[in-house]
Protein backbone atom coordinates (compact mmCIF):
# COMPACT_ATOMS: atom_id res chain seq x y z
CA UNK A 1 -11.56 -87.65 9.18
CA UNK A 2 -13.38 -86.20 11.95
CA UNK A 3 -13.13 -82.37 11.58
CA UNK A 4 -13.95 -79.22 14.21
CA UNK A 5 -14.30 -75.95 12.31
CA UNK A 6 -13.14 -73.00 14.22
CA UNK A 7 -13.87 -69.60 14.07
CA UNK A 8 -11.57 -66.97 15.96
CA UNK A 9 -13.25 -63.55 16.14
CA UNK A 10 -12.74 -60.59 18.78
CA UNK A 11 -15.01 -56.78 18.82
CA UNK A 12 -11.06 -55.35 18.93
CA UNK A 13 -9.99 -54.67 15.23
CA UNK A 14 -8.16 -51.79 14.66
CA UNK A 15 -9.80 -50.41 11.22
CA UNK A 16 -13.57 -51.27 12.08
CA UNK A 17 -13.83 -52.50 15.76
CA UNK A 18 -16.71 -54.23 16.32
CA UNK A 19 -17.21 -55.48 12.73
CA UNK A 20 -18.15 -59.21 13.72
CA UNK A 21 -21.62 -57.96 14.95
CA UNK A 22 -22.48 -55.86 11.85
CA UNK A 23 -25.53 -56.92 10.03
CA UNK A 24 -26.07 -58.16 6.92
CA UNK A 25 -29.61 -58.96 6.32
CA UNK A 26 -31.14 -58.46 10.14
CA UNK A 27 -28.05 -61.24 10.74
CA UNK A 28 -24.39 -60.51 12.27
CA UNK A 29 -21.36 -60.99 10.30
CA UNK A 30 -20.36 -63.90 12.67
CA UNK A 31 -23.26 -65.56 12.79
CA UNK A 32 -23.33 -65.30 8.58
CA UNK A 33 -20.20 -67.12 8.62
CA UNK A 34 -21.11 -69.83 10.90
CA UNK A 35 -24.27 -70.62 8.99
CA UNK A 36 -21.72 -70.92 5.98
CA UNK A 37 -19.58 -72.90 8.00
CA UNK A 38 -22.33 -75.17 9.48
CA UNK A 39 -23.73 -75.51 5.82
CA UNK A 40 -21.08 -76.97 4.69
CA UNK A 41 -21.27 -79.91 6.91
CA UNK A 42 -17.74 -81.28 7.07
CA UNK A 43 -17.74 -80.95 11.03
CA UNK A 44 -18.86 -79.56 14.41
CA UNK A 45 -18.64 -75.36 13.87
CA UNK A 46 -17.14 -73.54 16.96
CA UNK A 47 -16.62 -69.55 17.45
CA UNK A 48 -13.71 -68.87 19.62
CA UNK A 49 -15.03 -65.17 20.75
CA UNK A 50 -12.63 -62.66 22.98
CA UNK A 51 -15.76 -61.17 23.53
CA UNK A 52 -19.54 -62.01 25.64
CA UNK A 53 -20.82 -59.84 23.25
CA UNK A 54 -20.00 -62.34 20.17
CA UNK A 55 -20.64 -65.22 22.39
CA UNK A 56 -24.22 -64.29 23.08
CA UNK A 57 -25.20 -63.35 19.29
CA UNK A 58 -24.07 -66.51 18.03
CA UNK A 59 -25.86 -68.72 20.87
CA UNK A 60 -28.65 -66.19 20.05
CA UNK A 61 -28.55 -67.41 16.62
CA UNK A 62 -28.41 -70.98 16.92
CA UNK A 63 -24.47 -71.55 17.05
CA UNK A 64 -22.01 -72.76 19.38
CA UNK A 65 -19.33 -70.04 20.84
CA UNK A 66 -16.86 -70.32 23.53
CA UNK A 67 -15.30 -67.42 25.45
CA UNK A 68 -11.45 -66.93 25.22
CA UNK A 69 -8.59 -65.34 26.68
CA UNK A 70 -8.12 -61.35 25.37
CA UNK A 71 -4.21 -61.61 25.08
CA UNK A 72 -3.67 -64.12 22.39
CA UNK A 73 -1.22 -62.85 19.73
CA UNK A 74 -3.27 -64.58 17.11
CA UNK A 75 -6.15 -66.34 15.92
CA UNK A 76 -4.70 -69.84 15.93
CA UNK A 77 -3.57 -69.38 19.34
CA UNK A 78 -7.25 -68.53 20.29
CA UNK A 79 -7.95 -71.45 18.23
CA UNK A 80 -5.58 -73.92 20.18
CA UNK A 81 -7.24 -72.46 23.60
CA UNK A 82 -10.64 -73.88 22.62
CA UNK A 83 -9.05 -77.21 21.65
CA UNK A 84 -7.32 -77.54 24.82
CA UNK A 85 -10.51 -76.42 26.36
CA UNK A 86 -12.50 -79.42 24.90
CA UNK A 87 -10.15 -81.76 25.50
CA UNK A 88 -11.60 -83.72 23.12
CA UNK A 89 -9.47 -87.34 21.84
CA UNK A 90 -11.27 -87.58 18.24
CA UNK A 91 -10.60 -84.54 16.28
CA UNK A 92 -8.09 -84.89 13.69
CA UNK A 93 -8.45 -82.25 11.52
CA UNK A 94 -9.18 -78.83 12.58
CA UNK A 95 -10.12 -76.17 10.23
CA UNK A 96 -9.43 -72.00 11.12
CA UNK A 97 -12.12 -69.81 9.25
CA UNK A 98 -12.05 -66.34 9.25
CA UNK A 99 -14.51 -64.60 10.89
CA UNK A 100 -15.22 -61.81 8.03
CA UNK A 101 -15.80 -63.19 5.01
CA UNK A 102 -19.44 -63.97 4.94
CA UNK A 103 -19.02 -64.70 1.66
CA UNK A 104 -16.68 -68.05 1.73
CA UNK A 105 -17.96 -70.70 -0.79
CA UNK A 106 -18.87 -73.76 0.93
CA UNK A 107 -17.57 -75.76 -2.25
CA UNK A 108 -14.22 -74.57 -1.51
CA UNK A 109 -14.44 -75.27 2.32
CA UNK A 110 -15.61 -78.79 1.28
CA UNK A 111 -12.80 -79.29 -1.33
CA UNK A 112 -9.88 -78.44 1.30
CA UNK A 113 -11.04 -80.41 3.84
CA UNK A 114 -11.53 -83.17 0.90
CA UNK A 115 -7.70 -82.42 -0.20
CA UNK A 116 -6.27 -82.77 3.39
CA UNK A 117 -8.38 -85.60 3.80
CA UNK A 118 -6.83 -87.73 1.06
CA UNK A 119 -3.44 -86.50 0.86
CA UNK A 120 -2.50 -86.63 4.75
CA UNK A 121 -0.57 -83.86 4.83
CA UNK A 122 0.45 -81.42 7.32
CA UNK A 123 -1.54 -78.16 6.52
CA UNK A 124 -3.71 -76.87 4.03
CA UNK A 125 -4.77 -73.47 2.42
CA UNK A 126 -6.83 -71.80 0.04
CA UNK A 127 -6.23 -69.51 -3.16
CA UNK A 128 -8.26 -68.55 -6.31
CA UNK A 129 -6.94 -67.26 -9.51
CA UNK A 130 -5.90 -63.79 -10.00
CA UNK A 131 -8.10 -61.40 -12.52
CA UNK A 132 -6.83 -58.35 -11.82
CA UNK A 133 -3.76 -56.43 -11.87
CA UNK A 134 -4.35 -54.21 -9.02
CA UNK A 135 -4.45 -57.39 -6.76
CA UNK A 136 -1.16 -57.82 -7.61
CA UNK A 137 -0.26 -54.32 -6.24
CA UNK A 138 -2.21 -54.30 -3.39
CA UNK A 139 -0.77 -54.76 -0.18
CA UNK A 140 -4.11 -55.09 1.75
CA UNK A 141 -4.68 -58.62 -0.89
CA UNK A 142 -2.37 -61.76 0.12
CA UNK A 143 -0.77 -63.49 -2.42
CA UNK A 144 0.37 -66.94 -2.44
CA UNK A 145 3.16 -68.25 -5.23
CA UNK A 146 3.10 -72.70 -5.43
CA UNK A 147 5.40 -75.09 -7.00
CA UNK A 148 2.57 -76.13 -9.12
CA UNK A 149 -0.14 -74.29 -11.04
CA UNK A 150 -3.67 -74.97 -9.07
CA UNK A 151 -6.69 -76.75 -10.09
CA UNK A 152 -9.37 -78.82 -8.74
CA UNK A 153 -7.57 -82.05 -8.47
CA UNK A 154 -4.14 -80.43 -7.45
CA UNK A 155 -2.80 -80.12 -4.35
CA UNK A 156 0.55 -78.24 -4.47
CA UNK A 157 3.54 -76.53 -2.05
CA UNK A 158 3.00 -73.00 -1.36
CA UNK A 159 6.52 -71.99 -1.88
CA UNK A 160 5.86 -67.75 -0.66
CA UNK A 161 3.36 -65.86 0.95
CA UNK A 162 3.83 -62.23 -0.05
CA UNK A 163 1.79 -58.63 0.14
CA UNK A 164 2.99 -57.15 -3.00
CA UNK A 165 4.38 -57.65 -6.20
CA UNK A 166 4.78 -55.86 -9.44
CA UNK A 167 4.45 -58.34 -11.87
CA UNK A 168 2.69 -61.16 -12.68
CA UNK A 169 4.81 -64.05 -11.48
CA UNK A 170 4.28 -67.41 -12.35
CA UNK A 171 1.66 -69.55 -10.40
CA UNK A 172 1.01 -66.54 -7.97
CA UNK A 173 -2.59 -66.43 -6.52
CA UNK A 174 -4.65 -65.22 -4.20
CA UNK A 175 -4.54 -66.27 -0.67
CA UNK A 176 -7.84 -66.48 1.39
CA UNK A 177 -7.12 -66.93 4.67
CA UNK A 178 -8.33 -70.45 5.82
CA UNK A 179 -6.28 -73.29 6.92
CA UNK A 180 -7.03 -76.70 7.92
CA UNK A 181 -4.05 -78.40 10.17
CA UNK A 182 -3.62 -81.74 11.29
CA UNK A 183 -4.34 -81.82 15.22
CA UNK A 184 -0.61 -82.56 15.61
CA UNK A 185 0.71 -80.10 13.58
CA UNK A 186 -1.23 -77.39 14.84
CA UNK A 187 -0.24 -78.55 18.42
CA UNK A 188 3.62 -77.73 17.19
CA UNK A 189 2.68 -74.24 15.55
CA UNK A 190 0.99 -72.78 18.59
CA UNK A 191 4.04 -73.95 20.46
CA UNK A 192 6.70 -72.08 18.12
CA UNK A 193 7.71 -68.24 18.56
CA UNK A 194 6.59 -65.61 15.81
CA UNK A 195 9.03 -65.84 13.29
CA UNK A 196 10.60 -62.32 12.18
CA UNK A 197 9.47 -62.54 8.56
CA UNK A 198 6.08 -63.08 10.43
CA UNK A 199 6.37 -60.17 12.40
CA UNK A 200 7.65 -58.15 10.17
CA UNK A 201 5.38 -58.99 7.25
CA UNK A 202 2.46 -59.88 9.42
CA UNK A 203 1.29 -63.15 7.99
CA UNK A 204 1.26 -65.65 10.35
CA UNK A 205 1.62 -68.25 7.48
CA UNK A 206 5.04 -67.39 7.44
CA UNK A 207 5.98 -68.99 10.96
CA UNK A 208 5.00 -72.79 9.40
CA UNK A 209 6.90 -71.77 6.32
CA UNK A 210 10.11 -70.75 8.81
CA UNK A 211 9.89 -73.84 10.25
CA UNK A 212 9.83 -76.39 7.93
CA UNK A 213 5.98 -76.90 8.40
CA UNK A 214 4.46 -77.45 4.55
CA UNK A 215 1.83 -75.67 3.53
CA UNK A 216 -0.18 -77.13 0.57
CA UNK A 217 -2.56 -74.93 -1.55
CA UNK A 218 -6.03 -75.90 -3.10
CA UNK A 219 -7.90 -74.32 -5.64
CA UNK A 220 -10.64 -72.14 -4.63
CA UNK A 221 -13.39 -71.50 -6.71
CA UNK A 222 -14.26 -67.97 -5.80
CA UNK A 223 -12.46 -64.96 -4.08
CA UNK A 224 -13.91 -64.40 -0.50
CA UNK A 225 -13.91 -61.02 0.30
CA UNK A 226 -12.77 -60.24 3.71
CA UNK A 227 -14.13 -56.92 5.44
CA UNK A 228 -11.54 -54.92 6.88
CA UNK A 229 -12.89 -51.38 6.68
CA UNK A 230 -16.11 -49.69 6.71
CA UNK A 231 -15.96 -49.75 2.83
CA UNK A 232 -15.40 -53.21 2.63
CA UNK A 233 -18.97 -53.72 5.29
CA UNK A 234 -20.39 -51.51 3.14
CA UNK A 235 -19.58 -53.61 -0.66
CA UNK A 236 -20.54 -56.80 0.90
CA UNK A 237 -23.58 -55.70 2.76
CA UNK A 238 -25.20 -54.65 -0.82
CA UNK A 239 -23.76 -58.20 -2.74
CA UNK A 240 -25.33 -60.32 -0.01
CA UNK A 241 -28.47 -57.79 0.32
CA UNK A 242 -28.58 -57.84 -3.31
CA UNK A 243 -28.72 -61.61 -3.46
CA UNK A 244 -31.23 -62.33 -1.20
């Protein structure tokens, strides 16, 4: 199925503004994850920037970028503004990556376009196992709870996405935020309201799940870890430093 990868990203966060042109290795964090993205190779790789700034250093860097309205509410509605943008007739799948976690797998970026590919349905997501406890508790961590227990070959509902909880529950995991929607189906997200248990719990997730939109879950192999503060930039600056 012909796939466009999309990147949302935007200088504006409120705990580390300006964290998508951070560098990690001489490289920005934006142009990290594009590389990633581009590597593995299961469609064109687009950053949907609210910013010149991010434009420019991916261009700089060899990507593809297109400027975007400042006043989207989220990141798939930034994402839907490039689509409309392109106007493009072939895409059927598009794929939302998140433009902090230089350290995605491309494995499990392969595999989820792979699951979505074969199964046909609506909307796919990622999740990895859980190892720790303190994931559980931790309200900064997604978790994701499915019908089925994941692995490799599975597929299964995502039944609740949730922030918190206090025990281990069964077939709870970790959510990583990527999503790959049928062209159609995202058309029909971008054109529903924010759903209260959205708002309220802000996962956006929870709007498809409000609205009868499936979400199914496949097994990631690894636990991407998003940077959200400077602490974060700082722990995955020395992994990827480290590694190279």
């Amino acid at each position: 199925m012909k796939t466009l990868v999309i990147i949302p990203s935007r200088l504006s966060a409120t705990r580390l503004p300006g964290k998508p042109l951070l560098k990690i290795n001489g490289l920005s964090m934006i142009s990290h994850v594009f590389k990633k993205a581009q590597d593995a190779n299961i469609g064109e790789v687009i950053v949907a920037a609210e910013d010149q700034e991010i434009v420019d250093d991916v261009k700089k860097n060899g990507g593809e970028a297109i400027i975007t309205s400042n006043s989207h509410q989220t990141g798939t509605d930034r994402i839907y503004e490039v689509i409309k943008k392109l106007n493009r007739n072939d895409i059927e799948l598009v794929m939302n990556l998140q433009g902090d976690e230089p350290l995605i797998n491309r494995e499990d970026i392969r595999n989820l376009k792979k699951q979505m590919t074969n199964s046909g349905y609506d909307l796919g997501t990622l999740a990895s196992k859980i190892d720790h406890a303190e994931i559980l508790k931790s309200q900064d961590i997604v978790k994701v709870i499915t019908d089925e227990s994941l692995d490799l070959s599975e597929f299964p509902l995502a039944l609740e996405f949730l922030r918190k909880s206090e025990k281990n529950i069964k077939n709870i995991y970790h959510h990583l935020g990527v999503y790959c929607y049928h062209l159609e189906t995202l058309k029909r997200f971008v054109s529903l309201k924010q759903s209260s248990s959205e708002i309220k719990n802000r996962l956006e997730q929870l709007r498809a799940l409000d609205n009868n939109i499936n979400i199914n879950v496949a097994l990631a192999k690894s636990s991407s870890i998003g940077v959200d503060t400077k602490e974060d930039y700082v722990a995955i600056k020395k992994i990827m430093e480290y590694k190279s």
